[in-house]
Each structure stands twice: as structure tokens, then as C-alpha cells.
N, C-alpha and C. Protein backbone atom coordinates (compact mmCIF):
# COMPACT_ATOMS: atom_id res chain seq x y z
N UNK A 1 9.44 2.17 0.84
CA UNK A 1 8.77 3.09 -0.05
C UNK A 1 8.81 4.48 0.59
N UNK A 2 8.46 5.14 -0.45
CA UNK A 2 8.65 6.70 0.06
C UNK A 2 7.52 7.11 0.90
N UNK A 3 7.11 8.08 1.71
CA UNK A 3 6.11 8.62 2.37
C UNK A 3 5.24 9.18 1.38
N UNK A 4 5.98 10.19 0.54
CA UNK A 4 5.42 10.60 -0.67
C UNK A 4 4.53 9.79 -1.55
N UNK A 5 5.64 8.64 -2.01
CA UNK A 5 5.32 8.09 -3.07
C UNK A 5 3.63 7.31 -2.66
N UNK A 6 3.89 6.56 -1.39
CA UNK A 6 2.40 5.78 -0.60
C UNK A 6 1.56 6.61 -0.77
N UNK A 7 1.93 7.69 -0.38
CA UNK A 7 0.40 8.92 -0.74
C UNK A 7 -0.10 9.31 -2.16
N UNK A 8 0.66 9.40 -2.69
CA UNK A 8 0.06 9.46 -4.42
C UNK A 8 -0.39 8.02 -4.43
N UNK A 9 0.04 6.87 -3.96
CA UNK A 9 -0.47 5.58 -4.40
C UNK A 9 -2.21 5.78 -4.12
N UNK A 10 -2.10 5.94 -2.57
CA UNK A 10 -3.10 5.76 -2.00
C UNK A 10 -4.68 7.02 -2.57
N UNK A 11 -3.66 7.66 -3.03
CA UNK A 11 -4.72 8.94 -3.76
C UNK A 11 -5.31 8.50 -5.23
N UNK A 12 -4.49 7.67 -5.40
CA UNK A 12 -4.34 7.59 -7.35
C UNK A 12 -5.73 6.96 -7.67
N UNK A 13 -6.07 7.70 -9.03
CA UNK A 13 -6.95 6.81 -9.62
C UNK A 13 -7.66 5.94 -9.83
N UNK A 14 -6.22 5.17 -10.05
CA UNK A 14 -5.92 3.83 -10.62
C UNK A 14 -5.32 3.13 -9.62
N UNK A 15 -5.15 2.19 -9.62
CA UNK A 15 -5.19 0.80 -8.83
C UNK A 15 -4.22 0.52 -9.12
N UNK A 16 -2.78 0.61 -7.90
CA UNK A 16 -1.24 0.53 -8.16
C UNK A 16 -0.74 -0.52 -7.36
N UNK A 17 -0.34 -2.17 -8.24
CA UNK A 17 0.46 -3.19 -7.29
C UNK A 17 1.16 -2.57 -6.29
N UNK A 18 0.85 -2.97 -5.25
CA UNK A 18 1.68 -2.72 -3.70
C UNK A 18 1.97 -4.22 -3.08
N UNK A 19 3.25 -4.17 -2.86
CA UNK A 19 3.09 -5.49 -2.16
C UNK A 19 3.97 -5.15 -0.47
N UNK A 20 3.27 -5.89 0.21
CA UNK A 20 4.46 -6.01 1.65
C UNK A 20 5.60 -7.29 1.88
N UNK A 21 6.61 -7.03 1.93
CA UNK A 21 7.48 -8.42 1.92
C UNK A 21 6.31 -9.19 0.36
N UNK A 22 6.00 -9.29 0.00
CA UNK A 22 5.68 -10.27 -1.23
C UNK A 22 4.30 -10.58 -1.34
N UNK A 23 3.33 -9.60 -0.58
CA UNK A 23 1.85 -10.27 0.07
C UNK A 23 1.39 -8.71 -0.45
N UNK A 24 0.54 -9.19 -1.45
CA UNK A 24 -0.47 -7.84 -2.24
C UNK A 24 -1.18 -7.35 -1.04
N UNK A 25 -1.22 -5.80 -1.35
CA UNK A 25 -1.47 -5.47 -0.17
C UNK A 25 -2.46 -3.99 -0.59
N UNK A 26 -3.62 -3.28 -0.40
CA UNK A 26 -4.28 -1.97 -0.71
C UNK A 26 -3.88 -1.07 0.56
N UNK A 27 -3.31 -0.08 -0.08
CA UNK A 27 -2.73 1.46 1.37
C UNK A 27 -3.88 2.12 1.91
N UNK A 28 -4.64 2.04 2.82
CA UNK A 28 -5.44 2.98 3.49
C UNK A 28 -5.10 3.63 3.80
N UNK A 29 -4.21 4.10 4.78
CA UNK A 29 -3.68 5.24 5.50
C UNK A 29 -2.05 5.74 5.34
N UNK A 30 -1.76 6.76 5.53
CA UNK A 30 -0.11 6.82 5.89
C UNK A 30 0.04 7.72 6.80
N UNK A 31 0.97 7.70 7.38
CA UNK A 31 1.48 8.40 8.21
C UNK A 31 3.19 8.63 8.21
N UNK A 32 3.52 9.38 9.08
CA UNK A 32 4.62 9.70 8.77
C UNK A 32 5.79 8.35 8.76
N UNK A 33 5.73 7.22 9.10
CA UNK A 33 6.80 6.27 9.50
C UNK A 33 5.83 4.96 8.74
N UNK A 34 4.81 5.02 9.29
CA UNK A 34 3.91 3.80 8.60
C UNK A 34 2.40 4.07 7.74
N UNK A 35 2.38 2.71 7.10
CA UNK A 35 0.94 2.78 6.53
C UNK A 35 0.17 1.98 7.31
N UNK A 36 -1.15 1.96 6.91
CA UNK A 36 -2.03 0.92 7.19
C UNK A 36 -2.73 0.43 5.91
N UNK A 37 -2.09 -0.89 5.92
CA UNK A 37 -2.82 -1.43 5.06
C UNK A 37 -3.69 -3.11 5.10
N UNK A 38 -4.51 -3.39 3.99
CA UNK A 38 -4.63 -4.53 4.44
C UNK A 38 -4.77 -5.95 3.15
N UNK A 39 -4.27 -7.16 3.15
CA UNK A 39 -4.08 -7.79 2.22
C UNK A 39 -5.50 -8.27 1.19
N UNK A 40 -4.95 -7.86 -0.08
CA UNK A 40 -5.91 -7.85 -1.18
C UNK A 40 -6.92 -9.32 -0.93
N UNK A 41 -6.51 -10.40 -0.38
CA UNK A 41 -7.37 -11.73 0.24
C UNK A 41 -7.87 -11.48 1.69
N UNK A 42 -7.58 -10.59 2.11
CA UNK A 42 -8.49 -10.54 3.70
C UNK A 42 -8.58 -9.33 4.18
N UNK A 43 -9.66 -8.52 3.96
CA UNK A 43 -9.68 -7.06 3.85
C UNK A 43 -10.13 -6.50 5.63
N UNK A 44 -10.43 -7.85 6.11
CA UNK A 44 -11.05 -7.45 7.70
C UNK A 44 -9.66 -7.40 8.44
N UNK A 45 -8.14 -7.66 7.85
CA UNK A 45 -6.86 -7.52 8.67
C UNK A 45 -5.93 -6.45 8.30
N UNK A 46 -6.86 -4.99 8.68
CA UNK A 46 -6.02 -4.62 8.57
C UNK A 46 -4.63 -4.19 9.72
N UNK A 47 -3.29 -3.77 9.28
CA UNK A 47 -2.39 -3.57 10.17
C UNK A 47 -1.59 -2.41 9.63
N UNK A 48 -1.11 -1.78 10.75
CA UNK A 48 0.05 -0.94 10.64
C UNK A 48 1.70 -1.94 10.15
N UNK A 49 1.74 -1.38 9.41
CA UNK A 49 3.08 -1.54 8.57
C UNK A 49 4.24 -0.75 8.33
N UNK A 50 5.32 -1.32 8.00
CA UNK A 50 6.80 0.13 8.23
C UNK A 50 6.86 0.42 6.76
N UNK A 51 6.97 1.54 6.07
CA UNK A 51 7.41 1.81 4.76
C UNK A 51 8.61 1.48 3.93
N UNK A 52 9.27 0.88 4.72
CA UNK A 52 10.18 0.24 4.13
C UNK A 52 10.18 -1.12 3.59
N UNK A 53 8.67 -1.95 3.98
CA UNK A 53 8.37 -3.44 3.38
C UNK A 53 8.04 -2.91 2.14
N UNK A 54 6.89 -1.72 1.91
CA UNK A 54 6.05 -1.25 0.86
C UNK A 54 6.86 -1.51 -0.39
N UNK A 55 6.49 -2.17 -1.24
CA UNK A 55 7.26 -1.88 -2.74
C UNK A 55 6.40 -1.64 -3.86
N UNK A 56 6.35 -1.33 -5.12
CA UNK A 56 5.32 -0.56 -6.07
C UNK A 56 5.62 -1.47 -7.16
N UNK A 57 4.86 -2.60 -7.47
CA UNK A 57 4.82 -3.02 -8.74
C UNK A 57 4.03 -2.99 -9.98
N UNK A 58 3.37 -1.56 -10.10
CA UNK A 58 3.19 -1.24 -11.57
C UNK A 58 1.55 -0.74 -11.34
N UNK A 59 1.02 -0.42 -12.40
CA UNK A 59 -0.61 0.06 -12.30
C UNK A 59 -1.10 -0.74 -12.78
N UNK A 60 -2.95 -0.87 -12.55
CA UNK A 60 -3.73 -1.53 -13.54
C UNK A 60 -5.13 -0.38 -13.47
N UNK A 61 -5.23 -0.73 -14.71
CA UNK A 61 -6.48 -0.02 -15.03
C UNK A 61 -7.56 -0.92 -14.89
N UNK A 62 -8.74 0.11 -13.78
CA UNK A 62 -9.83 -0.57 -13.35
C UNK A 62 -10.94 -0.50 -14.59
């Protein structure tokens, strides 16, 4: 994923599917190379991650 793009995610509104390798995932942080995020089932793990697992599958309205 883009650096860009994670940051509008992580700013947005609305509540935008993110997944890592295939594991739903909410963006807390970014930085220039990685995010930190942590999986939508276990919110106490979070980890640094490479932007290139990140993928964007669509919005939902809260």
C-alpha cells in the first residue's frame, strides 16, 4: 500500500477494510516504511508492519 494512501485510511471517517497478508487489520500509525497496526480480533497485539502486506478492501459505513 501506498504511504499516502494508509494515511487517508487511517484519517478517514469511515471505516476502510484493511487487511495484512489476509488478517483484518485497523492502521494506527504510519510512518515512512511501516504502519502499526493491530488485528480487528485482538486489539492488545499491536505490531509494526511493512506497507507492502497492507491491501484496501473497500469502506463501510459506521
Amino acid at each position: 500500500m501506498d504511504i499516502n494512501r494508509a494515511q487517508e485510511i487511517m484519517n478517514a471517517d469511515v471505516y476502510v477494510n484493511v487487511n495484512y497478508h489476509g488478517i483484518p487489520v485497523f492502521i494506527q500509525e504510519v510512518n515512512q516504511q511501516a504502519a502499526k497496526v493491530f488485528p480487528l480480533d485482538s486489539m492488545e497485539h499491536v505490531q509494526e508492519v511493512d506497507l507492502d502486506g497492507l491491501n484496501e478492501s473497500g469502506p463501510i459505513h459506521l
